[in-house]
Protein backbone atom coordinates (compact mmCIF):
# COMPACT_ATOMS: atom_id res chain seq x y z
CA UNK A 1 0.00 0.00 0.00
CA UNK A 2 2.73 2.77 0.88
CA UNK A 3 4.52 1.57 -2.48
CA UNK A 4 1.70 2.25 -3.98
CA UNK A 5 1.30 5.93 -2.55
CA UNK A 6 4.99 6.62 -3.25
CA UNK A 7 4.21 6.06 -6.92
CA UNK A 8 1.35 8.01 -7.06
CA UNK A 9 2.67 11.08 -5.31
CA UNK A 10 5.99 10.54 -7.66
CA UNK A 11 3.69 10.50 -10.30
CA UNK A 12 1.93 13.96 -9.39
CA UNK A 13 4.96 15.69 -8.92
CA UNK A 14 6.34 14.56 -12.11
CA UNK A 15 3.19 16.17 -13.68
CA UNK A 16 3.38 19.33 -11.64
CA UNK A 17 7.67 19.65 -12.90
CA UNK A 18 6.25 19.47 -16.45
CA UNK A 19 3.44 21.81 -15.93
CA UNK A 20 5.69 24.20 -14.29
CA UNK A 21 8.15 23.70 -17.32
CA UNK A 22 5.69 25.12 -20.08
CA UNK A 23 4.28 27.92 -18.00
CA UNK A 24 5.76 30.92 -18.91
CA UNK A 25 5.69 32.68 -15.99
CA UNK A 26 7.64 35.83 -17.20
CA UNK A 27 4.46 36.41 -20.34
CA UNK A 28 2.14 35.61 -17.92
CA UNK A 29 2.74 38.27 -15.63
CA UNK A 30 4.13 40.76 -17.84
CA UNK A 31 0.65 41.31 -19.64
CA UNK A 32 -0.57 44.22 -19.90
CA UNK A 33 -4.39 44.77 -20.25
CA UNK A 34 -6.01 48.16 -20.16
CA UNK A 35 -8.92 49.10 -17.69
CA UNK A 36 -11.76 51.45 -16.28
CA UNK A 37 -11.81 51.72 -12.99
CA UNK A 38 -15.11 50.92 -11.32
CA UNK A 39 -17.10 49.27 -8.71
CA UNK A 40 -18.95 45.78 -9.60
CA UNK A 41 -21.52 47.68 -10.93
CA UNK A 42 -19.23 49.46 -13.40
CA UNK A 43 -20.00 52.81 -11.47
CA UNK A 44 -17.10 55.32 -10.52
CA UNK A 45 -18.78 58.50 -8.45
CA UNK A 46 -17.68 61.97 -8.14
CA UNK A 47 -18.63 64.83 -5.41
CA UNK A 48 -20.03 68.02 -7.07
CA UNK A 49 -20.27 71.26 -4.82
CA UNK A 50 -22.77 73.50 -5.52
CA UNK A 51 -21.15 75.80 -3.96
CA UNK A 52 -19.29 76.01 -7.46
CA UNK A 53 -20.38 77.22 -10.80
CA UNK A 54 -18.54 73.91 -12.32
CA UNK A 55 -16.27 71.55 -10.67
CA UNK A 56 -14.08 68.66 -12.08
CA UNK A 57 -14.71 64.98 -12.05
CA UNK A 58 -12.49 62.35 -13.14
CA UNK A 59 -12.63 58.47 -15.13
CA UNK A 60 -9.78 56.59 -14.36
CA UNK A 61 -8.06 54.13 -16.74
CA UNK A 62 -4.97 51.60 -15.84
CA UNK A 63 -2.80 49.64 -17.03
CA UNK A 64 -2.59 46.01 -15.48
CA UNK A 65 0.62 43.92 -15.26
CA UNK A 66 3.68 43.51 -13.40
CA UNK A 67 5.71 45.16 -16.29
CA UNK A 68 5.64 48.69 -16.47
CA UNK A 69 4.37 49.77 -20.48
CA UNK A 70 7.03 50.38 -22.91
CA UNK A 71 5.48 52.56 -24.79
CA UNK A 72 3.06 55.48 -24.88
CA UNK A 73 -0.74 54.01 -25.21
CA UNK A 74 -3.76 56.10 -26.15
CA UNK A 75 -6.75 55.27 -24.81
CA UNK A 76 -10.01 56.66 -27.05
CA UNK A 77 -13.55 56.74 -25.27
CA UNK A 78 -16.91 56.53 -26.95
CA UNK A 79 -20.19 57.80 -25.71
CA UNK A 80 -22.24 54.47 -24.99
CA UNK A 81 -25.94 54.89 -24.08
CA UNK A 82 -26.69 50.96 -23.96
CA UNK A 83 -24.66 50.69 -21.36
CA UNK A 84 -26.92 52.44 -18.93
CA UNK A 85 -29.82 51.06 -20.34
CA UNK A 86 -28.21 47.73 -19.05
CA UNK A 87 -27.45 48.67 -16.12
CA UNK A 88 -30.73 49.99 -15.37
CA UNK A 89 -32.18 46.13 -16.78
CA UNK A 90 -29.84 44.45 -14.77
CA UNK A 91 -30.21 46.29 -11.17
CA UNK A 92 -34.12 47.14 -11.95
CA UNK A 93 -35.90 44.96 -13.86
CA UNK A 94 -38.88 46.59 -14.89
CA UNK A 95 -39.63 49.32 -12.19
CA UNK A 96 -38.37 51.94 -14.10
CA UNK A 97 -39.29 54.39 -11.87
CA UNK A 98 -36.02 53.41 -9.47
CA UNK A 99 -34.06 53.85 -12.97
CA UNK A 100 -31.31 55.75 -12.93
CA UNK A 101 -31.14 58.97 -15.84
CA UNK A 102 -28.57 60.00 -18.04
CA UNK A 103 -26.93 63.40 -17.04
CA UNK A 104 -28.13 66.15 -19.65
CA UNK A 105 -25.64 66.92 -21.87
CA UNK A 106 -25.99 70.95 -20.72
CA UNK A 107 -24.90 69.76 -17.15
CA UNK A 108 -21.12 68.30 -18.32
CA UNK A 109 -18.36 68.87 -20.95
CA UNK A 110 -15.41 66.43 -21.90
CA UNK A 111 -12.88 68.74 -23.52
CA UNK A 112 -11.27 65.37 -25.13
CA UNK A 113 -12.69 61.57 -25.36
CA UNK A 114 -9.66 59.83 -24.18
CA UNK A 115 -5.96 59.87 -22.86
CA UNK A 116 -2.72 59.04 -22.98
CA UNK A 117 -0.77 56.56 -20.80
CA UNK A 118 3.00 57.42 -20.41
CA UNK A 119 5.84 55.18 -20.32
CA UNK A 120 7.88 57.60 -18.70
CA UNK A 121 5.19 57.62 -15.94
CA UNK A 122 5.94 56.62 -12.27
CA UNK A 123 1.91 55.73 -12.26
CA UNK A 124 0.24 52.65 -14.34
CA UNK A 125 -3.16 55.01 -14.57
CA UNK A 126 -4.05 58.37 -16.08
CA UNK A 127 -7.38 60.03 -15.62
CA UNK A 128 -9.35 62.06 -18.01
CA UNK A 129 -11.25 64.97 -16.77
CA UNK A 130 -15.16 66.23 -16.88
CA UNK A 131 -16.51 69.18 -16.15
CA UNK A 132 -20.07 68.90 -14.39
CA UNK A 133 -22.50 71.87 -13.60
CA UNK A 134 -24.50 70.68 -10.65
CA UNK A 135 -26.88 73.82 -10.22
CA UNK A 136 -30.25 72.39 -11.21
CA UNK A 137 -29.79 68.24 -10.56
CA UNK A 138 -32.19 66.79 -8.51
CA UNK A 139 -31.57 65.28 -5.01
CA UNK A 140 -34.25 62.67 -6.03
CA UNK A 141 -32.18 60.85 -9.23
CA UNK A 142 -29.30 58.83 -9.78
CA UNK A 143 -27.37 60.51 -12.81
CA UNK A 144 -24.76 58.51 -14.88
CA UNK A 145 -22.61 59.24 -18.02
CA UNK A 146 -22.46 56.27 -19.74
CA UNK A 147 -18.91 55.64 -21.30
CA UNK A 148 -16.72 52.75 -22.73
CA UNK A 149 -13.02 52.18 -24.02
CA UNK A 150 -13.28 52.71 -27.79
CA UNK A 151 -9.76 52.02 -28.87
CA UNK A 152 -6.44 51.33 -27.61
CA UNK A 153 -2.88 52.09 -29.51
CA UNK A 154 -1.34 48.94 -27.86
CA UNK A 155 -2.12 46.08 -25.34
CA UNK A 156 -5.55 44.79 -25.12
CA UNK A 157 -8.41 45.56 -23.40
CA UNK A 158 -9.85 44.03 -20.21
CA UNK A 159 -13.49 42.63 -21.22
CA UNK A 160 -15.17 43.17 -17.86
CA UNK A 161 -13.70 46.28 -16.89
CA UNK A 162 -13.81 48.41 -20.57
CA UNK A 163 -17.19 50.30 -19.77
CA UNK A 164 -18.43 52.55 -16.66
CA UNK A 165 -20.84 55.14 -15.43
CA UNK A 166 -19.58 58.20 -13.95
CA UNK A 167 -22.20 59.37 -10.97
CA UNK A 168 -22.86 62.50 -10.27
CA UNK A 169 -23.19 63.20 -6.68
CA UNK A 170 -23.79 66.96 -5.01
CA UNK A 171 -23.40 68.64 -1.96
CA UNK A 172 -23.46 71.60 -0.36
CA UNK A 173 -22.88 72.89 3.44
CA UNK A 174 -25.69 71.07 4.81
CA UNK A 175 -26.61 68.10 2.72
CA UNK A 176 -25.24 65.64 0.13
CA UNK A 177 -26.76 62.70 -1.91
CA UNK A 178 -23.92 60.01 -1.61
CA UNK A 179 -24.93 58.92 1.72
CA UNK A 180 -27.93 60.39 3.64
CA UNK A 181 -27.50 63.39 5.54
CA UNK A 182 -29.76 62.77 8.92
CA UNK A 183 -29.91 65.69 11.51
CA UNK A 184 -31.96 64.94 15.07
CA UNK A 185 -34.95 67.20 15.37
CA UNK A 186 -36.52 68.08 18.76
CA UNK A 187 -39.09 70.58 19.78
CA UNK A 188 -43.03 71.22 19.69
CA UNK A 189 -45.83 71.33 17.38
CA UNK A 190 -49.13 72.67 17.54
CA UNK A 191 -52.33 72.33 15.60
CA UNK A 192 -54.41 75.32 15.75
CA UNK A 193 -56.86 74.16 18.92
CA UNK A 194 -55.29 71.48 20.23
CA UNK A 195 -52.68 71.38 22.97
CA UNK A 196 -48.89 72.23 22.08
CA UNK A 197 -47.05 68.52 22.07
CA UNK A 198 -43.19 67.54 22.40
CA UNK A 199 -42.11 66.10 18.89
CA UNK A 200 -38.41 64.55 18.27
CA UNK A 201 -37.74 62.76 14.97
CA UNK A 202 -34.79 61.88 12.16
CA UNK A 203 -34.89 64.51 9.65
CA UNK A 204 -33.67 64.44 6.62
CA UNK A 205 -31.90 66.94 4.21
CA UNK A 206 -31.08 66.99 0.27
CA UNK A 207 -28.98 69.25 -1.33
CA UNK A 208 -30.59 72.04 -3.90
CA UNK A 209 -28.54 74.87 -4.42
CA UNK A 210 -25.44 76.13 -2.61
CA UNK A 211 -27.16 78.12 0.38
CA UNK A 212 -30.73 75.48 -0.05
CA UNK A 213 -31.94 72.23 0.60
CA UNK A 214 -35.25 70.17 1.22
CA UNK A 215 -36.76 68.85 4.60
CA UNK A 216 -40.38 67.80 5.17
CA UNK A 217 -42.61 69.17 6.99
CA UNK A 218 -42.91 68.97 11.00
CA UNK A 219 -41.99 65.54 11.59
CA UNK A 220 -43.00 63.60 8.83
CA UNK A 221 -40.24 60.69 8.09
CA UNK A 222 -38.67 61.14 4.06
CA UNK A 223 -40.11 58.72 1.44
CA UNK A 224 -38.57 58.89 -2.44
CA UNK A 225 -42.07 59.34 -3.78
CA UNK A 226 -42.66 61.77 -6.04
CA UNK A 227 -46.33 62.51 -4.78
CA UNK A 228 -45.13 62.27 -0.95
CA UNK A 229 -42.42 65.07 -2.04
CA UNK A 230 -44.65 67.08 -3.52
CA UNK A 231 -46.78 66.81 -0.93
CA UNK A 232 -44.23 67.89 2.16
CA UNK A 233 -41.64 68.99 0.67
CA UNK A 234 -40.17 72.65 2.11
CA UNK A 235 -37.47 74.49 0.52
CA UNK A 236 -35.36 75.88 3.29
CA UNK A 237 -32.52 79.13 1.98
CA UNK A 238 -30.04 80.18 4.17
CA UNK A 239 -29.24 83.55 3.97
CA UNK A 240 -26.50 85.69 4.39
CA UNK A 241 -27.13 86.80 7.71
CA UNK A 242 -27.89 82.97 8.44
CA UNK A 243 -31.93 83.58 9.20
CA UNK A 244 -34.29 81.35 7.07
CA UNK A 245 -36.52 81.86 4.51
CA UNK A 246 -38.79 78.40 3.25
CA UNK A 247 -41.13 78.18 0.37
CA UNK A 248 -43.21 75.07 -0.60
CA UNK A 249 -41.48 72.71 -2.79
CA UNK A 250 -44.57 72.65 -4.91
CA UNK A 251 -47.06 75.14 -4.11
CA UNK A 252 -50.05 73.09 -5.08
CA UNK A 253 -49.70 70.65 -2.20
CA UNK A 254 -48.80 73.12 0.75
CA UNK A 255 -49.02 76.47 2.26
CA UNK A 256 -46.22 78.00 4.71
CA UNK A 257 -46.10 81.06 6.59
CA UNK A 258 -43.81 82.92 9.03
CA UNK A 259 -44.85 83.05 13.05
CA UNK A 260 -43.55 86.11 13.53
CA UNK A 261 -46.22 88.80 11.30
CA UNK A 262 -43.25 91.46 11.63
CA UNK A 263 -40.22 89.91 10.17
CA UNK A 264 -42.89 87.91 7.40
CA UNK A 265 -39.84 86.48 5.67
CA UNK A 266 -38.36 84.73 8.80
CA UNK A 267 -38.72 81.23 9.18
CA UNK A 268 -35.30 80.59 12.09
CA UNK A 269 -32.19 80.60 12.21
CA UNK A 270 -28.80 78.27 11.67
CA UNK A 271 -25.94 78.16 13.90
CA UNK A 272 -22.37 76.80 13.25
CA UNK A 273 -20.49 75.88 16.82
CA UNK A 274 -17.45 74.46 17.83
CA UNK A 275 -18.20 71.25 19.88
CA UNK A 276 -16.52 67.86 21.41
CA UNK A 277 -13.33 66.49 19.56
CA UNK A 278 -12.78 69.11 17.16
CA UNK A 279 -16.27 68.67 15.12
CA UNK A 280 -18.76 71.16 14.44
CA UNK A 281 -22.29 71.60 15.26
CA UNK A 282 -24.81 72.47 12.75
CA UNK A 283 -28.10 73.78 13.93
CA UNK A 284 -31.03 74.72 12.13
CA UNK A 285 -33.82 76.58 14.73
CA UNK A 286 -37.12 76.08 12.26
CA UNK A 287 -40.16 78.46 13.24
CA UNK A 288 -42.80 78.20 10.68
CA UNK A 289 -46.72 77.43 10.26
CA UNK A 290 -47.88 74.98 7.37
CA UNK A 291 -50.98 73.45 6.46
CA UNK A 292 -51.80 71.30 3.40
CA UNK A 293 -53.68 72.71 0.64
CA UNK A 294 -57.65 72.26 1.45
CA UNK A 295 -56.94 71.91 5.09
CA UNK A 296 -58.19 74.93 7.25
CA UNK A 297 -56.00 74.48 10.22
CA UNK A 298 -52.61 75.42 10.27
CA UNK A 299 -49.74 73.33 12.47
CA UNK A 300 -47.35 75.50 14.27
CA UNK A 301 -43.35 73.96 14.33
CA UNK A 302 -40.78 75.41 16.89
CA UNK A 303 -38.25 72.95 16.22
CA UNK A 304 -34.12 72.29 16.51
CA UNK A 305 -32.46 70.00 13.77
CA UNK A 306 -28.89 69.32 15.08
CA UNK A 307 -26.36 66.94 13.67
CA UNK A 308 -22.20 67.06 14.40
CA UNK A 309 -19.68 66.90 11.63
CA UNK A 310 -16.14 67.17 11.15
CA UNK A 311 -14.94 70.05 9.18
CA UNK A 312 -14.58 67.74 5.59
CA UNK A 313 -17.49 66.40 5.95
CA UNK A 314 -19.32 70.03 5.01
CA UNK A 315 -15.91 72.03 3.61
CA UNK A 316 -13.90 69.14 2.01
């Protein structure tokens, strides 16, 4: 039995030797295959301020291999619609209302479709540049620029990794759409002839302009609907002097008005303050009245909407 297992192990690393022998590791290694970078959904995001007219974004293309390129390789892009319109098969079926939109063509510029990777370089990537607008996106979409390798000058191209969709996200000081921006809300509300009540809630914010974003009114928890937004939605400005002015989102749905019948145009106040481990403290004191269109009562809101942030978080 053991002679037999010495044979057979002799035999296996006999076969290993041989496959070693015609593997060449040196052309394995040294291939070069050019890339997009991009997550498993073939998505590569960028942060938009608003608090700029236009800002710069960035696709990012590499050059895989253990051998650094010996030449100079340019890398031409192609617009590519389809590839969004898979993306938006593969990730949503057929509830196209979750589907994400193409960014308008008025809202970026690509001075030139492709670039150049150096051999001279110290880097295996290069990145070529957009120029997005954000003024005027909504917080409520996903926008994408569909794009794909169209040529390369040398090497091949990586088959998984040749398309992506840039994402546009914006921000501003007091909201962004990568990730939610929650503040803690506290305070009392009142409907005309009832009792004043203690309210506390997660509120949440999306980015419009550079000095405006969105809440809901009072309390009321955020949905993505398009009718719920209409609905409650509140724009909130903050002005120079950091009081508040808010507006209805859509004026068909709701009415708001000021407490105070002297200063009609005040709505609060924010506050930026220094707090615990070197973060800041935004605060938002909201004092408005609102009532929904056909309603004839109006609720009264005296409330605080705090959250703490480090300083890139809202100035990065």
């Amino acid at each position: 039995m053991k002679t037999m297992i010495k044979k057979a192990g002799y035999f296996l690393a006999m076969l290993a030797l041989t496959a070693c022998e015609s593997f060449d590791f040196e052309q394995e290694m040294g291939q070069k295959v050019i890339c997009i970078i991009s997550d498993n959904d073939l998505v590569y995001t960028g942060m938009h301020d608003l608090n700029q007219a236009e800002s710069t974004g960035y696709i990012s293309i590499n050059c895989g291999g253990s051998l650094k390129i010996d030449r100079d390789v340019n890398v031409i892009l192609e617009y590519a619609p389809e590839v969004l319109q898979d993306y938006n098969k593969i990730k949503y079926d057929i509830d196209q209302s979750k589907y994400a939109k193409e960014l308008p063509s008025k809202y970026y510029s690509i001075a030139q479709m492709g670039l150049t990777l150096k051999a001279d370089s110290p880097d295996t990537y290069n990145v070529m540049p957009i120029q997005v607008k954000p003024e005027g996106l909504s917080p409520d979409s996903i926008y994408l620029i569909p794009l794909r390798i169209k040529s390369v000058s040398a090497y091949s191209v990586n088959p998984e990794k040749f398309q992506v969709l840039y994402q546009v996200h914006i921000k501003n000081l007091y909201a962004r759409t990568d990730e939610a921006t929650i503040y803690s809300a506290s305070g009392n509300l009142q409907t005309e002839g009832d009792d004043e009540r203690g309210a506390a809630a997660s509120q949440t914010f999306h980015p419009l302009t550079k000095n405006s974003f969105r809440i809901f009114a009072g309390i009321k928890g955020y949905e993505k609907n398009e009718e719920v937004i209409k609905k409650n939605g509140i724009i909130v400005t903050v002005n120079e002097d950091n009081s508040l002015t808010m507006k209805p989102y859509d004026p068909g749905f709701i009415e708001l008005a000021s407490l105070n019948e002297e200063q009609p145009d005040y709505y609060g106040n924010y506050e930026l303050a220094d707090v615990y481990g070197g973060k800041k403290r935004q605060r938002f004191n909201f004092k408005y009245k609102y009532r929904f269109k056909g309603d004839s009562k109006w609720t009264i809101v005296d409330m605080r909407s705090l959250r703490s942030v480090t300083l890139d978080q809202i100035d990065e």
